[in-house]
Protein backbone atom coordinates (compact mmCIF):
# COMPACT_ATOMS: atom_id res chain seq x y z
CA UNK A 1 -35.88 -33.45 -4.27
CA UNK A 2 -35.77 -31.83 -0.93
CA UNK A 3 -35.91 -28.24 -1.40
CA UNK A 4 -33.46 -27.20 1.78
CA UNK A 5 -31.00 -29.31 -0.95
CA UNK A 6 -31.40 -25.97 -3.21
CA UNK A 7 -31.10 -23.41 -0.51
CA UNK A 8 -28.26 -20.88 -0.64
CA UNK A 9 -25.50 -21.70 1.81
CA UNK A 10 -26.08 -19.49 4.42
CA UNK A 11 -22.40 -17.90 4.50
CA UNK A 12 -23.26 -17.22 1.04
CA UNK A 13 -26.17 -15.10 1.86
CA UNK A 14 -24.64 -13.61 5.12
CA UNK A 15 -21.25 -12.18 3.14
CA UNK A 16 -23.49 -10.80 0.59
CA UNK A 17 -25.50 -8.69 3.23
CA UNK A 18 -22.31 -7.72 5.31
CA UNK A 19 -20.31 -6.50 2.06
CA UNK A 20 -23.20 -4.67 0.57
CA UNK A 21 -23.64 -2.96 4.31
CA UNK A 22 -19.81 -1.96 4.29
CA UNK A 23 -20.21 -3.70 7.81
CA UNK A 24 -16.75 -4.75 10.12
CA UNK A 25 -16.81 -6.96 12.80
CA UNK A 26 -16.46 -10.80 13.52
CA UNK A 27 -18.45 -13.93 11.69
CA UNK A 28 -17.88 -16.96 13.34
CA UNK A 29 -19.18 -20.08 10.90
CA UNK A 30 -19.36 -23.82 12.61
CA UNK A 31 -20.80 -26.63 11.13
CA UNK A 32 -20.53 -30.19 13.00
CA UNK A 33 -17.08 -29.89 14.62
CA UNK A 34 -15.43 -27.34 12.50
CA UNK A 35 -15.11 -23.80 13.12
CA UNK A 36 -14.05 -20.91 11.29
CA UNK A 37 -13.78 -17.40 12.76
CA UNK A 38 -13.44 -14.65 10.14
CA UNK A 39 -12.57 -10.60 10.32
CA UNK A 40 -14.32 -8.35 8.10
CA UNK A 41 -13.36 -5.01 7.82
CA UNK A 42 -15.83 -2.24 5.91
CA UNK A 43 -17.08 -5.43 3.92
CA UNK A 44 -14.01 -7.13 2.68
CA UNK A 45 -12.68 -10.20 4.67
CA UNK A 46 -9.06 -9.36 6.55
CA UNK A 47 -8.52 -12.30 9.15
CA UNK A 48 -9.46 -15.83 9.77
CA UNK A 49 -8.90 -18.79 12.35
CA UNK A 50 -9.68 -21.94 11.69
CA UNK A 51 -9.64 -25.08 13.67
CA UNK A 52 -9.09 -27.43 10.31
CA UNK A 53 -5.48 -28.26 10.58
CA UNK A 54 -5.20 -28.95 6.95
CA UNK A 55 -5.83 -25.15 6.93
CA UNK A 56 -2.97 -23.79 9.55
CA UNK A 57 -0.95 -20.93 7.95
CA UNK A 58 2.05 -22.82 8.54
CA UNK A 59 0.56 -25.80 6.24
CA UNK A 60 -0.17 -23.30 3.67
CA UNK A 61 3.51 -21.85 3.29
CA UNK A 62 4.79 -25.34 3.64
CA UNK A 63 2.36 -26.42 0.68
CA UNK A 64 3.70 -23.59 -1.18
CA UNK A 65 7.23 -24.85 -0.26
CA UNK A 66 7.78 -21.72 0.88
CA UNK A 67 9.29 -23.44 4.21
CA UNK A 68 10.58 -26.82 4.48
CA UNK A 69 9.48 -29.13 7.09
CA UNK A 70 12.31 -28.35 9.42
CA UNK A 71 11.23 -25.21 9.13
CA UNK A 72 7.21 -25.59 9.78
CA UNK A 73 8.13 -27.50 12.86
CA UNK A 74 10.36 -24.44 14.30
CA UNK A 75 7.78 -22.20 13.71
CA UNK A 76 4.29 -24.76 15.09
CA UNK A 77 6.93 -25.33 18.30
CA UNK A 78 7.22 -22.03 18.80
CA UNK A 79 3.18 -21.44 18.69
CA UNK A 80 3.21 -24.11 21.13
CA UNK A 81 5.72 -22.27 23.65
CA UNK A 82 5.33 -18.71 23.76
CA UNK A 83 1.11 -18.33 22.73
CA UNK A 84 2.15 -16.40 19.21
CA UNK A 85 0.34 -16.73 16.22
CA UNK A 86 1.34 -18.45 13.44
CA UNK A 87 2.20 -15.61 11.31
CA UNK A 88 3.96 -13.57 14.70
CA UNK A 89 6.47 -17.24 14.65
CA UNK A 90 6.87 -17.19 11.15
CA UNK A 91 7.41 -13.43 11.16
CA UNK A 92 9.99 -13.56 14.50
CA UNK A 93 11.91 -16.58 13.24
CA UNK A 94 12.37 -15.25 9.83
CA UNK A 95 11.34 -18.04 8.15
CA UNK A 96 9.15 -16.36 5.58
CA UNK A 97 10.06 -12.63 3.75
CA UNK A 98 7.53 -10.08 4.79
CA UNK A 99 5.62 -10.03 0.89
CA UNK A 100 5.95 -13.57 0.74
CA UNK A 101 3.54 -13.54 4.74
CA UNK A 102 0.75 -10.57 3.77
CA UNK A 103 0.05 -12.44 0.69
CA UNK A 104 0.22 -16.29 2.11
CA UNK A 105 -2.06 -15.20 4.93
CA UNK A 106 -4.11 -13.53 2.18
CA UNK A 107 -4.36 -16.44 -0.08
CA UNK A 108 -5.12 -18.30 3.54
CA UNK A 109 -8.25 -15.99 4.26
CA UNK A 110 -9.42 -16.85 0.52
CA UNK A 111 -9.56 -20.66 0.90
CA UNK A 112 -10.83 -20.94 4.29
CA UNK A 113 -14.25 -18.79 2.68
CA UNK A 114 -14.25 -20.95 -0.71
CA UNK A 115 -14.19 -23.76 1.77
CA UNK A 116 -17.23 -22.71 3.84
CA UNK A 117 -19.08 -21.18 0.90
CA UNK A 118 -20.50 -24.56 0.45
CA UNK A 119 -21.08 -25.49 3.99
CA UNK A 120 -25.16 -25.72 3.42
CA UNK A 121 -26.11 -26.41 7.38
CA UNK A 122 -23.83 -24.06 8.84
CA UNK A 123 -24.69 -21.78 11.78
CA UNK A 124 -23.74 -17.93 11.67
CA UNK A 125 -22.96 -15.40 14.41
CA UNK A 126 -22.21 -12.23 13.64
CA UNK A 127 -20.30 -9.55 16.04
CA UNK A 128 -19.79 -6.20 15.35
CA UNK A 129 -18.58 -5.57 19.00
CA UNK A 130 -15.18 -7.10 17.29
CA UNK A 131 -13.95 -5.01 14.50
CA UNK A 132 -10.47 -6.25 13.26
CA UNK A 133 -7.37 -3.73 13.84
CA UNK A 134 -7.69 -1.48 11.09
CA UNK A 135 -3.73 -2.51 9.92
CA UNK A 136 -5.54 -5.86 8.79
CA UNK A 137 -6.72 -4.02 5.91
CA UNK A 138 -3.42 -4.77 3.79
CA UNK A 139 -4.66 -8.60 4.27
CA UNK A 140 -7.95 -7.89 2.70
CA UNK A 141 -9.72 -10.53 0.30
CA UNK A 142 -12.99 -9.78 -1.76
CA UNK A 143 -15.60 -11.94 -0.95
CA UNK A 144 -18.21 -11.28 -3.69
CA UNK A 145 -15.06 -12.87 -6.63
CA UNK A 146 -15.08 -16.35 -3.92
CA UNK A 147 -18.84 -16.55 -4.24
CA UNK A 148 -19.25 -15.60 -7.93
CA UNK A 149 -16.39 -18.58 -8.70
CA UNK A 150 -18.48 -20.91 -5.96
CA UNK A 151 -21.63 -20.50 -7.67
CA UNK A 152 -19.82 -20.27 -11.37
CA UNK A 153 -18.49 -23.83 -10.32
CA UNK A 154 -20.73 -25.88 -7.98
CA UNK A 155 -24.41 -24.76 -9.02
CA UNK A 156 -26.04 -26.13 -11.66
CA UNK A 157 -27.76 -23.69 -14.73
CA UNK A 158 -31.07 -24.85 -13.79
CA UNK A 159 -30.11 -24.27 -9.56
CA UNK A 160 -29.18 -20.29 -10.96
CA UNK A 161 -32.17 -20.12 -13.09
CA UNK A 162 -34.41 -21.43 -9.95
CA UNK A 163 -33.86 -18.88 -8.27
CA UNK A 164 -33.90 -15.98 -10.64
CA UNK A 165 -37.06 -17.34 -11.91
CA UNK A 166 -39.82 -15.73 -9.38
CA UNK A 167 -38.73 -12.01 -11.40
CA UNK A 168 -38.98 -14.15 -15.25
CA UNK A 169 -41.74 -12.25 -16.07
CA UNK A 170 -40.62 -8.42 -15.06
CA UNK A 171 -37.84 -6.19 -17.55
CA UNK A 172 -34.49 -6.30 -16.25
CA UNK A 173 -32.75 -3.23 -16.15
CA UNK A 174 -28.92 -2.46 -14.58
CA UNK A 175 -28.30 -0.37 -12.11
CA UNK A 176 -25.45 2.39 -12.95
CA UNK A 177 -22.71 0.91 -10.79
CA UNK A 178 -23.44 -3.08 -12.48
CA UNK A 179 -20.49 -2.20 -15.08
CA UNK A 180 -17.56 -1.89 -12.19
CA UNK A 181 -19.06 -4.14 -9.98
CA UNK A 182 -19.68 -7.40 -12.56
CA UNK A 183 -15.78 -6.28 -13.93
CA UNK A 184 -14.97 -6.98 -10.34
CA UNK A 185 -16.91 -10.14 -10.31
CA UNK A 186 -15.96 -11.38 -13.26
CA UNK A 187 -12.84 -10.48 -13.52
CA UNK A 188 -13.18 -10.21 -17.37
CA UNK A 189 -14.46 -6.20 -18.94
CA UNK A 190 -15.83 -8.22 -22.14
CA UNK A 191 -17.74 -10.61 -19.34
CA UNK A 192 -19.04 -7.67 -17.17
CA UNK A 193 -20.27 -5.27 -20.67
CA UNK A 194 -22.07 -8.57 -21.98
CA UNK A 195 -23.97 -8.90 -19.06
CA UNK A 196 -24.59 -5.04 -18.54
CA UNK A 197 -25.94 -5.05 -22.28
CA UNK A 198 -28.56 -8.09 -21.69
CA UNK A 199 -30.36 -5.94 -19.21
CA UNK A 200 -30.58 -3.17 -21.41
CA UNK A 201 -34.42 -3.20 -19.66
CA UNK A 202 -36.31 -4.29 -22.78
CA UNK A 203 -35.63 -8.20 -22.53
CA UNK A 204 -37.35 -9.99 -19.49
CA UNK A 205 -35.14 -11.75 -17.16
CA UNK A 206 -36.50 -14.94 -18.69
CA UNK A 207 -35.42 -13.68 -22.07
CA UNK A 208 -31.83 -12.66 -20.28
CA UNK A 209 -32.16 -16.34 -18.60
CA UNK A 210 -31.95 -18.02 -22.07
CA UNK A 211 -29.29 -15.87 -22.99
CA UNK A 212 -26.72 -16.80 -19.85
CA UNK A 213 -28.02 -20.46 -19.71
CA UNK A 214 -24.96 -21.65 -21.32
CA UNK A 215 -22.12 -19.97 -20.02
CA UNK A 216 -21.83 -20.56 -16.03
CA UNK A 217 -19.79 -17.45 -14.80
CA UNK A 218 -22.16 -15.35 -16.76
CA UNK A 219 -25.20 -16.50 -15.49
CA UNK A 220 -23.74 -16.68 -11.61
CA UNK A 221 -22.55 -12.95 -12.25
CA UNK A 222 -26.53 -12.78 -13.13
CA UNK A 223 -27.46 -14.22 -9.80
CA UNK A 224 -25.53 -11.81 -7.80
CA UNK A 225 -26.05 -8.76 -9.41
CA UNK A 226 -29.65 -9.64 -8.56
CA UNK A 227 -28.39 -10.44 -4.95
CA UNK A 228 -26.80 -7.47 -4.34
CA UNK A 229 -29.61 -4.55 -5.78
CA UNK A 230 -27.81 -3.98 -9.14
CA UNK A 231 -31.10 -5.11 -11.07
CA UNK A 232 -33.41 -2.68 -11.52
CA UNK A 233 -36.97 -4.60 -12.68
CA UNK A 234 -39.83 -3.49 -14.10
CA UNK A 235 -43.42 -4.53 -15.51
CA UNK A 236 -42.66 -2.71 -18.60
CA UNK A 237 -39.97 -2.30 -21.26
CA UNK A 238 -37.83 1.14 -20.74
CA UNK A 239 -39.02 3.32 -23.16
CA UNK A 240 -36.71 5.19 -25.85
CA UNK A 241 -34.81 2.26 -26.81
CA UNK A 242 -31.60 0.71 -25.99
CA UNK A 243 -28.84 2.42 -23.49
CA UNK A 244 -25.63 2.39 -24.77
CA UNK A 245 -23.39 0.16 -22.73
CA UNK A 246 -21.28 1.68 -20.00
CA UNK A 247 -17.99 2.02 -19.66
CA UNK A 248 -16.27 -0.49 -17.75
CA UNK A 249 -13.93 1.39 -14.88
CA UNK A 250 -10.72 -0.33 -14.31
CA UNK A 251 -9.80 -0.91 -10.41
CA UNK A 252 -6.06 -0.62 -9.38
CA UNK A 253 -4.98 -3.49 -7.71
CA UNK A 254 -3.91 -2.88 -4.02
CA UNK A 255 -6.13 0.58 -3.80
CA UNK A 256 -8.88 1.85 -2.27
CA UNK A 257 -11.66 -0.80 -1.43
CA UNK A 258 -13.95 -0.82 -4.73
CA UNK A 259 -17.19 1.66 -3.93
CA UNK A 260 -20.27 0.05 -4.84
CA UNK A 261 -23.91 1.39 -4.37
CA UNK A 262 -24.97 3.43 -1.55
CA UNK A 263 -24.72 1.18 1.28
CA UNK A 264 -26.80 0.57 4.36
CA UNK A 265 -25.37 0.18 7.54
CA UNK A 266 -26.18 -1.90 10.05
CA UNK A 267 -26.58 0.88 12.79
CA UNK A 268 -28.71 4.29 12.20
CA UNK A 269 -26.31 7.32 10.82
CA UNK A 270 -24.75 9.19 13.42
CA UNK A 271 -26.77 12.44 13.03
CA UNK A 272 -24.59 15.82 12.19
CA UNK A 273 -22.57 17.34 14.74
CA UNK A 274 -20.33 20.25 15.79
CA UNK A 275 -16.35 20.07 15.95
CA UNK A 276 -15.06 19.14 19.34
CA UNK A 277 -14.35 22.94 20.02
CA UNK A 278 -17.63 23.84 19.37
CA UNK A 279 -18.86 20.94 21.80
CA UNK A 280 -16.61 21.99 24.32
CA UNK A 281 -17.88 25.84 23.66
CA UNK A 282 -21.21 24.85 24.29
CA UNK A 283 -20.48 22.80 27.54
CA UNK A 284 -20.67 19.08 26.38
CA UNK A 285 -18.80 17.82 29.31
CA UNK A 286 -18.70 14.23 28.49
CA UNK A 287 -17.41 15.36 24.89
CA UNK A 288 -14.25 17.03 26.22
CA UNK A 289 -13.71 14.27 29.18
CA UNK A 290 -14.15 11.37 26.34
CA UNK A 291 -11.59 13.61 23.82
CA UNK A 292 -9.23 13.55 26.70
CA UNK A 293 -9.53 10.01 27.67
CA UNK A 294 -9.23 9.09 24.08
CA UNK A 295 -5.95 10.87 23.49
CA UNK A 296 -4.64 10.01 26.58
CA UNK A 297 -4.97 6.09 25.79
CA UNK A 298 -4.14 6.43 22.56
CA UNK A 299 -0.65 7.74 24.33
CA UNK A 300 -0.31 4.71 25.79
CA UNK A 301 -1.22 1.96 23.39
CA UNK A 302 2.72 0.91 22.66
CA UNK A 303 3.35 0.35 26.57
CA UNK A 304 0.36 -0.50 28.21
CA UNK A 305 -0.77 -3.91 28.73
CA UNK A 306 -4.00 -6.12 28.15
CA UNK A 307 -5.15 -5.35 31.58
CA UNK A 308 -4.14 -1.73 31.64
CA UNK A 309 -5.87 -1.07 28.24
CA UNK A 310 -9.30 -2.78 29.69
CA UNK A 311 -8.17 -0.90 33.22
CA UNK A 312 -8.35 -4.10 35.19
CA UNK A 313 -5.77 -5.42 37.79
CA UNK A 314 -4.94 -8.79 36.52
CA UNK A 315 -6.43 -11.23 38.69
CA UNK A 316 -9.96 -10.45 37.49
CA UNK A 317 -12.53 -12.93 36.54
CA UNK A 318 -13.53 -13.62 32.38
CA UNK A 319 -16.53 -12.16 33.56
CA UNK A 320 -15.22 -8.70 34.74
CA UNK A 321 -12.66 -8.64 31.28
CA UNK A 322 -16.25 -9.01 29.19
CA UNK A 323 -17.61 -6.42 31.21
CA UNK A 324 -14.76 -3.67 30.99
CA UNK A 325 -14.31 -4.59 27.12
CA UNK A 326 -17.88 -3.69 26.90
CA UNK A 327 -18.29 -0.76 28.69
CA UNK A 328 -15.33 0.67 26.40
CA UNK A 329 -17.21 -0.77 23.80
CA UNK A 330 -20.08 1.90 24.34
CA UNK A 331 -17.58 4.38 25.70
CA UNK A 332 -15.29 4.83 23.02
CA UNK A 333 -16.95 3.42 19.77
CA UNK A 334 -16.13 5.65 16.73
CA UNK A 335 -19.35 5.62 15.94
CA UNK A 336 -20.24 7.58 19.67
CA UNK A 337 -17.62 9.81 19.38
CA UNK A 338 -19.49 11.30 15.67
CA UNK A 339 -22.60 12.01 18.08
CA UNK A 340 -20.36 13.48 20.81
CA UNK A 341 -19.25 15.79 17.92
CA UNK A 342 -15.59 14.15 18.13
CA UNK A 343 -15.39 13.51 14.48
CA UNK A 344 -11.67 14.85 14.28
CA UNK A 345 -10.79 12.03 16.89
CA UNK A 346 -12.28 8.94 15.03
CA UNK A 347 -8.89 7.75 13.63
CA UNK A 348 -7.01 7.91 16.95
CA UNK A 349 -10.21 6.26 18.54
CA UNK A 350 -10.57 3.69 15.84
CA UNK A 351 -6.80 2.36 17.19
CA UNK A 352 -8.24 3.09 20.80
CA UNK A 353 -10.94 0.62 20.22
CA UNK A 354 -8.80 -2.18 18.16
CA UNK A 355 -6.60 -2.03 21.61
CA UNK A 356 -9.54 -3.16 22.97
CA UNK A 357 -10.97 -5.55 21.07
CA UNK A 358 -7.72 -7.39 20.91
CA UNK A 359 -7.38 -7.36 24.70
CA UNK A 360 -10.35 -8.68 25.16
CA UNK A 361 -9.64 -11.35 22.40
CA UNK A 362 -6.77 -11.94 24.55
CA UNK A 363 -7.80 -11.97 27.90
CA UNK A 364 -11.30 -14.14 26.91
CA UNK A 365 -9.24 -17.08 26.02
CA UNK A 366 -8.17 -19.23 29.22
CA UNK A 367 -5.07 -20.68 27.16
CA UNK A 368 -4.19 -17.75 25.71
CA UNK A 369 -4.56 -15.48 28.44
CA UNK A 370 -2.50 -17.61 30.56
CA UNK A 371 0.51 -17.50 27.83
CA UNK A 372 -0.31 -13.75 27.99
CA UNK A 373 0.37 -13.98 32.03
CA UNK A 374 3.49 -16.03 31.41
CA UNK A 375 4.71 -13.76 28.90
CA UNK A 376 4.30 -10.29 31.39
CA UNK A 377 5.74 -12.54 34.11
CA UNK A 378 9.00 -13.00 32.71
CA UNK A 379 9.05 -9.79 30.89
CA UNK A 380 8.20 -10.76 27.23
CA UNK A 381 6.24 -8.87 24.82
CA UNK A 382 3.36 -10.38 22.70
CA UNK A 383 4.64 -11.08 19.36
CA UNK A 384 1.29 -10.43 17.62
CA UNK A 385 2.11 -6.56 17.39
CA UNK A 386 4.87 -7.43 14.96
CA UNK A 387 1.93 -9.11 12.16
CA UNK A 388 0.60 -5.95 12.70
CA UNK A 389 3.13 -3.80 12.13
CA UNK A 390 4.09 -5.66 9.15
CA UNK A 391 0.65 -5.56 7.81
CA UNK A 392 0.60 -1.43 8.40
CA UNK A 393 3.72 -1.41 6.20
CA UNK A 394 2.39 -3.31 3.64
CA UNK A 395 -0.59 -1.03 3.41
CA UNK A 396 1.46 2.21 3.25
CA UNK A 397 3.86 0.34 0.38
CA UNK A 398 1.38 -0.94 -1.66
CA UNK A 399 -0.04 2.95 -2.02
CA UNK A 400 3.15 4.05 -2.83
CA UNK A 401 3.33 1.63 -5.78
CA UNK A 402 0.41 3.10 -6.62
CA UNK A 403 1.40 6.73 -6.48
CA UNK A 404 4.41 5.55 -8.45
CA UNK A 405 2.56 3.94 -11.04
CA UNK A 406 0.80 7.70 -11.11
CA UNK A 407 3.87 9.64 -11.75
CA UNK A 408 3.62 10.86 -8.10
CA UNK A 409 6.85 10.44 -6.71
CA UNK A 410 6.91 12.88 -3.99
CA UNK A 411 3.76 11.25 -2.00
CA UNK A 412 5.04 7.56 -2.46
CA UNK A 413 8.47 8.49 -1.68
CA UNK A 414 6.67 10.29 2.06
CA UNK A 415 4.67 6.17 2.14
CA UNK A 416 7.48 4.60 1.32
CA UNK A 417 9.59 6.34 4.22
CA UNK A 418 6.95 4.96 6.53
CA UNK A 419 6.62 1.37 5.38
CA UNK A 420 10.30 1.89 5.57
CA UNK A 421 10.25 2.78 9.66
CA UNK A 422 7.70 0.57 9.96
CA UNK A 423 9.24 -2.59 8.60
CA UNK A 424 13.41 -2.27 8.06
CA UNK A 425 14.16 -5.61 7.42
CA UNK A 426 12.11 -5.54 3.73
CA UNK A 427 14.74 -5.26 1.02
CA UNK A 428 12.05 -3.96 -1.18
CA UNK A 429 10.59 -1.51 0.76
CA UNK A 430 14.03 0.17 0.98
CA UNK A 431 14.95 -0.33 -2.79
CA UNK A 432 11.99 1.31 -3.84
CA UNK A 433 11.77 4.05 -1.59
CA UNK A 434 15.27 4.61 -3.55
CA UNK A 435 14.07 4.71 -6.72
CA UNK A 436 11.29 7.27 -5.64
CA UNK A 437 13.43 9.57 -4.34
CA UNK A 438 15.68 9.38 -7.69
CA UNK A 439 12.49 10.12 -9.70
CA UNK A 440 10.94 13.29 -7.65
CA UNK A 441 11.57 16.58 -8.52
CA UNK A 442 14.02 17.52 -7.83
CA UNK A 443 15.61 14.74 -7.25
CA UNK A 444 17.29 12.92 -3.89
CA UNK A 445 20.26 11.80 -5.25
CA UNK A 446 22.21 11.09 -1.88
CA UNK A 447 18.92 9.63 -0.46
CA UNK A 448 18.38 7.40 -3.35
CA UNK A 449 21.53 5.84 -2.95
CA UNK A 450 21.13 5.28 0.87
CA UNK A 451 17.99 3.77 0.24
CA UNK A 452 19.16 1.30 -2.38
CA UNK A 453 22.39 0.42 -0.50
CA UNK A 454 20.22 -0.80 2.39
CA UNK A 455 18.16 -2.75 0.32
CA UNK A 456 21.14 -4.42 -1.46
CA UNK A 457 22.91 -4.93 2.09
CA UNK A 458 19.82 -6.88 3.47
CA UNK A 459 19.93 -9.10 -0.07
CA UNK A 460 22.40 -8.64 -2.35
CA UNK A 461 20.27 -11.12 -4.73
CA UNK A 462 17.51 -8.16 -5.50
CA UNK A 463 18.43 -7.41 -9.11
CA UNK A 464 15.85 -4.73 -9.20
CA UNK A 465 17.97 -2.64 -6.34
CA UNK A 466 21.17 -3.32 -8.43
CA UNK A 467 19.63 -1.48 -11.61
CA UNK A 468 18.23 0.98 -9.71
CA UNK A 469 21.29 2.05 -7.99
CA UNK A 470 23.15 2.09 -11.41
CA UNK A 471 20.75 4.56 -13.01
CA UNK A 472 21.53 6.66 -9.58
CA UNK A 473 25.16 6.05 -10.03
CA UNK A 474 24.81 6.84 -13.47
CA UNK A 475 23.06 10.20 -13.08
CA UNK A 476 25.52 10.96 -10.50
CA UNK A 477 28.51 10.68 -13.14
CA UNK A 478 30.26 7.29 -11.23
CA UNK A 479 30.00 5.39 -14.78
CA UNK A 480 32.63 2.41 -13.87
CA UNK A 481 30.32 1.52 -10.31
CA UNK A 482 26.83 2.07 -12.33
CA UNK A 483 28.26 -0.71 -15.01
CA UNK A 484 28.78 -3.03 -12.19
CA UNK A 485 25.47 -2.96 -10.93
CA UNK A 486 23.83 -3.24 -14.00
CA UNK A 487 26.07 -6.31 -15.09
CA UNK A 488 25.08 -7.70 -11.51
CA UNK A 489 21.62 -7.31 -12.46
CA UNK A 490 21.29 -8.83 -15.26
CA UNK A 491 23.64 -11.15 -14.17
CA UNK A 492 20.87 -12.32 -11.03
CA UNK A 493 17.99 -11.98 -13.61
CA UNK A 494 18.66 -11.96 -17.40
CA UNK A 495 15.17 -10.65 -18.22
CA UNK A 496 15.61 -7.25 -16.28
CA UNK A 497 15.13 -4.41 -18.23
């Protein structure tokens, strides 16, 4: 057998490296005539374009028959006229309810990977110059589940064991972070502790080999714990016996990326540094000019153009846009302004540089730069700021859930206010920004109800608002219109509680 035929797909290998390295920027993947063109973001994968048709966003929702085909052809013709992405038409048009979009284009991101995870003679570029806006985030997608499920499902035992085999002879230890990280493989806390018990560090990996040889998703959870430096391996058994099994920690869905191992970045550490008032004490020039540059762009972001962002007049050449994106590259990168001693302006300059990188984006692409021109001319706006928007609001919601599933009422309810302003047309963001401010102390009564009487006035169908607003009603002694909402409710869904 040729033994390139048993090599590890090189997306495999290159997702493994950029996850375990935290790393954000942009992997492009192309094998014969297809290419894929995906955003990672700290690790986790956030955007992707593909030029597969079969794998359009707007063939995904209409798959889901989330859309109908009147419906898919609105929103493709209006790619086709005004430049906008697929999710900035679907978005615009209101064909598809914000939820329904993050997690379609989420579920989108997933398949195009699974897809490519197998590509064996693809070529890889990787770009950190091209971090994704950081309000892609709420689109995020876990690559290290989509290769654990590729290899669970495609590779043979004896492919696994292959590869492991080179380390059969040495003791096979777990590192202290295995028992989250396989749970988040796995997806299973029995799974994860079996394998976190087999290298206990007194069994060889052969010995843990024979013991995974049957079960697929074990054994592939084997493979990348090795993979990823969660093995520790020795020449010897660990001495004092067996260590008792960890406990597996349970990860909140929609939090905080997981934290795994230390991690090694791909550029050196920024070495410590004052405040920007001590900088500026000491006469660092450049540190105050690039704080006031930084702040004053960051002013501008909601008005200014592509051109005006890259400061370019718009007849430039693609040559002159690559060279002004890059020179703000090394200008403005958060990662400069930690060695300027601008630490206190990374956040702001983080946006600063997502401006850019989108501009450039932009403005690189003859077709779409020309829609871009088109648009200015006749006084349009790019659309794509909406996606973004909405994905920003999804982020802040999907933490107040969280803080609401924590008792924490106050802090979601301040979230939930800004998913609220950033996104007004989302029934549920208002309904449960309602039921928030019910359940603070003390409570909002007044606000509660505005909240929920939005929500129901954008879709009277939400049973969840309707019970809601009758325990507000209720509390509020107006017993008659409380027992009309909660008939409606369970009227609209029979199940609610």
């Amino acid at each position: 057998m040729d033994s390139s035929a048993l090599a590890t797909p090189p997306l495999i290998e290159r997702l493994l490296e950029l996850n375990v390295a935290r790393a954000s920027g942009e992997l492009t993947v192309e094998r014969a005539r297809a290419r894929k063109v995906f955003g990672l973001l700290a690790g986790q994968l956030v955007t992707v374009e593909s030029s597969l048709p079969s794998e359009s966003l707007c063939e995904r929702v209409l798959d889901a028959r989330l859309i109908d085909g009147l419906a898919a052809a609105r929103a493709r013709e209006h790619v086709a006229s005004k430049g906008a992405s697929e999710a900035a038409a679907l978005t615009s048009l209101h064909l598809l309810a914000p939820r329904d979009l993050v997690e379609q284009v989420r579920l989108r991101i997933a398949a195009c990977a699974r897809d490519a995870l197998l590509w064996q003679d693809a070529t890889l570029e990787f770009d950190e110059a091209k971090p994704p806006a950081e309000a892609t985030k709420a689109f995020r997608c876990d690559p290290l589940p989509l290769v654990h499920a590729t290899l669970a499902a495609s590779w043979t035992p004896e492919r696994v064991a292959s590869a492991l085999f080179v380390r059969a002879a040495h003791y096979a230890g777990s590192r202290d972070d295995l028992a989250r990280q396989a749970q988040r493989w796995l997806g299973d806390d029995a799974a994860a502790l079996r394998l976190v018990s087999l290298l206990d560090g007194n069994r060889t990996l052969e010995t843990v080999l024979g013991s995974t040889f049957a079960d697929p998703a074990l054994l592939a959870g084997l493979w990348l714990a090795d993979r990823t430096g969660l093995i520790r391996y020795a020449e010897a058994p660990t001495s004092g016996g067996e260590e008792p099994a960890p406990q597996i920690e349970i990860e909140v869905t929609g939090g905080p990326a997981p934290q795994g191992p230390p991690r090694q970045s791909l550029a050196p550490a920024p070495p410590t540094v004052a405040d920007p008032a001590h900088a500026a004490e000491a006469g660092d020039s450049e540190a105050s000019e690039v704080h006031k540059e930084i702040a004053a762009l960051h002013e501008l972001l909601d008005t200014a153009s592509h051109y005006e962002i890259l400061g370019v007049e718009s007849d430039v050449s693609a040559a002159q846009i690559k060279k002004a994106y890059f020179q703000a590259a090394k200008r403005y990168h958060p990662d400069k302004l930690a060695r300027l001693g601008l630490e206190e302006a990374r956040d702001i300059a983080s946006e600063v540089f997502a401006a850019f990188a989108e501009a450039h984006e932009v403005l690189g692409d003859p077709r779409r730069r020309k829609d871009y021109d088109e648009a200015l001319a006749s006084g349009g706006l790019t659309e794509d700021v909406d996606v973004t928007r909405l994905a920003q609001a999804e982020g802040f919601f999907r933490k107040g859930e969280i803080l609401i599933n924590m008792g924490d009422f106050r802090g979601a309810t301040e979230l939930l206010e800004t998913a609220v302003e950033l996104w007004p047309d989302e029934c549920v963001y208002h309904a449960t920004l309602g039921w928030a401010r019910f359940r603070k102390s003390p409570p909002d009564h007044d606000g509660a109800n505005e909240a929920l009487q939005l929500a129901i006035g954008i879709n009277p169908k939400n049973a969840q608002a309707h019970m809601w607003l009758s325990q507000v009603l209720r509390s509020c002694g107006d017993v008659n219109a409380s027992a009309q909402h909660a008939a409606l409710a369970r009227q609209l869904d029979p199940d609610i509680g």
